[in-house]
Protein backbone atom coordinates (compact mmCIF):
# COMPACT_ATOMS: atom_id res chain seq x y z
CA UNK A 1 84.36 128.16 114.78
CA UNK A 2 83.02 125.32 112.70
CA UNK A 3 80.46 122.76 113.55
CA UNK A 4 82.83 120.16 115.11
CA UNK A 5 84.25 122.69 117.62
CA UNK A 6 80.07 122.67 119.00
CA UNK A 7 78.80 119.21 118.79
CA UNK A 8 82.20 117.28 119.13
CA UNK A 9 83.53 114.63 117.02
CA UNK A 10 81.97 111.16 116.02
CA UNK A 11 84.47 108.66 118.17
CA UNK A 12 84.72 105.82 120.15
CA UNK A 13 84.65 105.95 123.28
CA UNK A 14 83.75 108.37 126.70
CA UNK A 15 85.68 111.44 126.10
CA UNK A 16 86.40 113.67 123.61
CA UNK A 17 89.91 114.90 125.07
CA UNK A 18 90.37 111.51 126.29
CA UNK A 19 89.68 109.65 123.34
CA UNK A 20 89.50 111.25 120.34
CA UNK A 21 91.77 113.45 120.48
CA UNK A 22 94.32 111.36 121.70
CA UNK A 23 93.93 108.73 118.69
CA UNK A 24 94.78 112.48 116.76
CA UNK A 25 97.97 112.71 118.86
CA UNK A 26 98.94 109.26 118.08
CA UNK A 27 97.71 109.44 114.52
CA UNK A 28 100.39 112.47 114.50
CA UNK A 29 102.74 109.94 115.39
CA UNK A 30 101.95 107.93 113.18
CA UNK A 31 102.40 109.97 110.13
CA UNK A 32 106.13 110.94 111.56
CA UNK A 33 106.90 107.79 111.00
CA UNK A 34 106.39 107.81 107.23
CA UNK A 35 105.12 104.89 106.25
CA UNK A 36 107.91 102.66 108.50
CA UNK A 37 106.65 100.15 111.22
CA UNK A 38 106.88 100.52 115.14
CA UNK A 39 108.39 98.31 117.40
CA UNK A 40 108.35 99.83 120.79
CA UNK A 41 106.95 103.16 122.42
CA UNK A 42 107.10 105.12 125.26
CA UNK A 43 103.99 107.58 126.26
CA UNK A 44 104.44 110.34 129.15
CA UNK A 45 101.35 111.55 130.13
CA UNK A 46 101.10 114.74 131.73
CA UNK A 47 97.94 115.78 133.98
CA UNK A 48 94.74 114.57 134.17
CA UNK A 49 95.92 112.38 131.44
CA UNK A 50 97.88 111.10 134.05
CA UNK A 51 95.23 110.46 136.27
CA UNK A 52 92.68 108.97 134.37
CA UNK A 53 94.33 107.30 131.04
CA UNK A 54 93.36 104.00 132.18
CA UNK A 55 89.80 104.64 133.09
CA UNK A 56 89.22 106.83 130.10
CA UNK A 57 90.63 104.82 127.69
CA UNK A 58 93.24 106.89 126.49
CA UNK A 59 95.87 104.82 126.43
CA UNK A 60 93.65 102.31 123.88
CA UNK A 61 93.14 105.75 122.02
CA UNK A 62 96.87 106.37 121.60
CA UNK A 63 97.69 103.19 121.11
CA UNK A 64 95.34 103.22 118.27
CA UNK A 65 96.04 106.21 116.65
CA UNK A 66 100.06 105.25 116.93
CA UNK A 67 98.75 102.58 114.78
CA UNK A 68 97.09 104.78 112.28
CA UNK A 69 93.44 104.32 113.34
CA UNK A 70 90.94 106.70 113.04
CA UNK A 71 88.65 108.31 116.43
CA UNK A 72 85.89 106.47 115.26
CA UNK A 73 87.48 102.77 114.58
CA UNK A 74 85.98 99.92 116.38
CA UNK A 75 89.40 98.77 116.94
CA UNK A 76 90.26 101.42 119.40
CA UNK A 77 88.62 99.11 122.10
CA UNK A 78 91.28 96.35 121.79
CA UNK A 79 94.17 98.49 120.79
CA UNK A 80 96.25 96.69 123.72
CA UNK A 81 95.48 93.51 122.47
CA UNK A 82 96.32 94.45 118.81
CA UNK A 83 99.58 96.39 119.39
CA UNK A 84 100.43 92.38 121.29
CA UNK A 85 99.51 90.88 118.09
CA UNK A 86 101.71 93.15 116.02
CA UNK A 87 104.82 92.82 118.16
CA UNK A 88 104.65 96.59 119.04
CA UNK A 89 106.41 97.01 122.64
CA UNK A 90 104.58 99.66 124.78
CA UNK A 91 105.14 101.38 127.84
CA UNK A 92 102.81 104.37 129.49
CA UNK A 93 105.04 106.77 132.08
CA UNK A 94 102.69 109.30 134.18
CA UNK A 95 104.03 112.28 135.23
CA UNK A 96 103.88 115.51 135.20
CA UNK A 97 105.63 117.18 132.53
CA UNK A 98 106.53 121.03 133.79
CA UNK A 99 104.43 123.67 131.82
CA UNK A 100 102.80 121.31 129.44
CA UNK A 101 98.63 121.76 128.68
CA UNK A 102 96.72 119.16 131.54
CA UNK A 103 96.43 116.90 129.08
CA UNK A 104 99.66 115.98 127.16
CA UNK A 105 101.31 113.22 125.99
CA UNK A 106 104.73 112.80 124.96
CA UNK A 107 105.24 109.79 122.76
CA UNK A 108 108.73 108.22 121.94
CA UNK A 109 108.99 105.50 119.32
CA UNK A 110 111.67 103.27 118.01
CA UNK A 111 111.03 101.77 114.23
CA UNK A 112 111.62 98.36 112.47
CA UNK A 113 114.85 100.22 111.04
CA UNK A 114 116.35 101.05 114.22
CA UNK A 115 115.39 104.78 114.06
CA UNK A 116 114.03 107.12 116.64
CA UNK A 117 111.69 110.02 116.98
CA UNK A 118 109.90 112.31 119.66
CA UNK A 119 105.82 113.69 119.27
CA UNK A 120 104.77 115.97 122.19
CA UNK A 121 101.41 117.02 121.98
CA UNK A 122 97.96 118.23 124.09
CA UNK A 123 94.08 117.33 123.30
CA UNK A 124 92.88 120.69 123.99
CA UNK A 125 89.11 120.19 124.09
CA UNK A 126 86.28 118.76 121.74
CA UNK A 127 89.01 116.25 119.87
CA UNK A 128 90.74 119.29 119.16
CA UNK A 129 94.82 118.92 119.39
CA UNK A 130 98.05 121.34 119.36
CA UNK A 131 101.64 119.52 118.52
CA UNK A 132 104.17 121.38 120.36
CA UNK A 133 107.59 119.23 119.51
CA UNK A 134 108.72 116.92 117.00
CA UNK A 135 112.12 115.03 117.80
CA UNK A 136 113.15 117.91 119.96
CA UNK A 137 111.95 121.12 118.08
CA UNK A 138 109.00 123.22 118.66
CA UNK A 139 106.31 123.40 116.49
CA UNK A 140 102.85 124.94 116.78
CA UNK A 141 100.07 123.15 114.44
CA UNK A 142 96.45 121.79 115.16
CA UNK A 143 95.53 119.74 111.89
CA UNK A 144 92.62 122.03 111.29
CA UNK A 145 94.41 122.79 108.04
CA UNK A 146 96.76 120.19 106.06
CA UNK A 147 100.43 121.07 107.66
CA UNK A 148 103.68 120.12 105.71
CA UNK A 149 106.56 119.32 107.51
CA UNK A 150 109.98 119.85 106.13
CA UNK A 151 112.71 118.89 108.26
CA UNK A 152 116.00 120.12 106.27
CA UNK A 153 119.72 121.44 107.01
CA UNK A 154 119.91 124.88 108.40
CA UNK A 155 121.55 126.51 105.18
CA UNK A 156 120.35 129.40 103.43
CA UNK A 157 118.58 129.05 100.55
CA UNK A 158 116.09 125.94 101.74
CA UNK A 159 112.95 127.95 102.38
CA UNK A 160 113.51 130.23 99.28
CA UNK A 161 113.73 126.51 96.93
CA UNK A 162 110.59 124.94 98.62
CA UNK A 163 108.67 128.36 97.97
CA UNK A 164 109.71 128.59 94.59
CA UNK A 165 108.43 125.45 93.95
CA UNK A 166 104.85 126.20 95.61
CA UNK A 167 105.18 129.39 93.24
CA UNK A 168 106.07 127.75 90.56
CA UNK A 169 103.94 124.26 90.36
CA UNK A 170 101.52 124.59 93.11
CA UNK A 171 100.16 128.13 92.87
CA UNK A 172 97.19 127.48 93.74
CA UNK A 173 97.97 126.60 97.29
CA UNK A 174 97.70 129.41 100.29
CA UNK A 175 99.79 129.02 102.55
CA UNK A 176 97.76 130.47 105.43
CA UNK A 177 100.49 129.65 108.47
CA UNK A 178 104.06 129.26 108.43
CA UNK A 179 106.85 128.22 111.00
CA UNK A 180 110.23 127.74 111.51
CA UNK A 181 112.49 126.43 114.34
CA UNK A 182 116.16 125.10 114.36
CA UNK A 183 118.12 123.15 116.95
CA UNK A 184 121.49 125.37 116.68
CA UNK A 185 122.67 127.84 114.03
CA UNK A 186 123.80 125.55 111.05
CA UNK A 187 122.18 122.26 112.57
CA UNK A 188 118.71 121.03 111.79
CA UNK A 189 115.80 123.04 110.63
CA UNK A 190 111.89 122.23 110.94
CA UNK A 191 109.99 124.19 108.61
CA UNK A 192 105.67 123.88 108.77
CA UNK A 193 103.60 124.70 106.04
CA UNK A 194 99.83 124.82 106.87
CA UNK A 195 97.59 125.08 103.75
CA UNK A 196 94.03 126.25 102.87
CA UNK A 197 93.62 123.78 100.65
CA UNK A 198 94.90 120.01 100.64
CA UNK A 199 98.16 119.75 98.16
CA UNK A 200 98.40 117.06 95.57
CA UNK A 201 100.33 113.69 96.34
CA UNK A 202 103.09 114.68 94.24
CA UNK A 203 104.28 118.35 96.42
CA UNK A 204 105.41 115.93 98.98
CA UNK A 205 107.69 113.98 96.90
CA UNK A 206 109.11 117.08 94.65
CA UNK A 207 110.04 118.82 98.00
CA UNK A 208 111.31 115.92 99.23
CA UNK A 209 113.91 116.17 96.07
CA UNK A 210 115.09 119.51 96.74
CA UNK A 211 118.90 120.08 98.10
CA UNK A 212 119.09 119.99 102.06
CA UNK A 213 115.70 118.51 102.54
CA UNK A 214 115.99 115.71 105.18
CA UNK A 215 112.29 114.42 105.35
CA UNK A 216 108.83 115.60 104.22
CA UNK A 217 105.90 114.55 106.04
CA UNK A 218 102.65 116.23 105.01
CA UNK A 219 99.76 116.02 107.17
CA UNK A 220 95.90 115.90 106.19
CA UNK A 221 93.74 117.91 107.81
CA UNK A 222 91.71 115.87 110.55
């Protein structure tokens, strides 16, 4: 346990779960979205974020996060009335979502290039997170550590190349948790990397150039 699990995180805002970490779940989002612009979302909330998003701020906090703000940006407080300003389209959808953590939020986004994705994640307690799914396939991260996310072609030989590469380049990175989940048997793969240390820029991009690799998205430990 470290020092932020006992006195919380510095935020804006009334609630940790409520507010900080949902600017994490959005910020998650966010980094999905690799760099391109978002022009309309859709948020299910799930529980007590149901219940209370409106009083607790958390749909400001998603909002914000969405559009990469930090927990403790000024800006979370008129995240409505930026996301206006920027053109980005936004719709929040309570309901319960069956077996998800009390407070979960599902967030669907559509880009300025006309592409798609799916975050599902819960704000477990303290601004603490877990992501569950990405665009349909389970995951299981919390951005204590710095996570790399690989989505490739389920072909052999993908994991063994990015590997080799860590080996080879990076050896000086643990890799202290590792997943992997596929749609179907010779459909698309998500592999996650988490890392005791924080990789260089450039591991993103050389992974990125490896045969079968879809997408990279590497995520910064919050």
């Amino acid at each position: 346990m470290n020092v932020f699990n006992i006195i919380g995180p510095v935020m804006i805002g009334p609630s940790s779960s409520h507010t900080a970490g949902a600017v994490r779940l959005g910020r998650v989002a966010h980094k999905v979205m690799n760099g391109k612009t978002p022009v309309e979302v859709k948020i299910e909330l799930s529980g007590s974020f149901a219940r209370t998003f409106r009083g607790h701020g958390t749909d400001r906090a998603l909002l914000a996060g969405i559009m990469g703000y930090h927990s403790d940006a000024v800006e979370i407080r008129d995240a409505l009335n930026i996301a206006k300003e920027r053109g980005l389209h936004y719709t929040f959808i309570p309901h319960d979502i069956p077996g998800a953590h009390p407070n979960t939020a599902r967030i669907h986004f559509r880009l300025d290039d006309g592409s798609e994705g799916v975050v599902m994640g819960a704000s477990v307690g303290g601004g603490n997170i877990r992501i569950d799914e990405i665009d349909g396939l389970q995951v299981n991260f919390t951005g204590d550590n710095t996570a790399m996310l690989v989505v490739h072609d389920d072909v052999p030989g993908v994991i063994a190349n990015v590997t080799n590469l860590l080996r080879d380049r990076y050896a000086s990175l643990n890799i202290c948790n590792f997943n992997l989940t596929r749609s179907e048997r010779g459909g698309t793969a998500l592999m996650t990397l988490e890392f005791d240390q924080d990789p260089p820029d450039e591991l993103k991009n050389d992974v990125s150039t490896l045969e079968h690799v879809r997408s990279v998205s590497v995520f910064r430990a919050f």
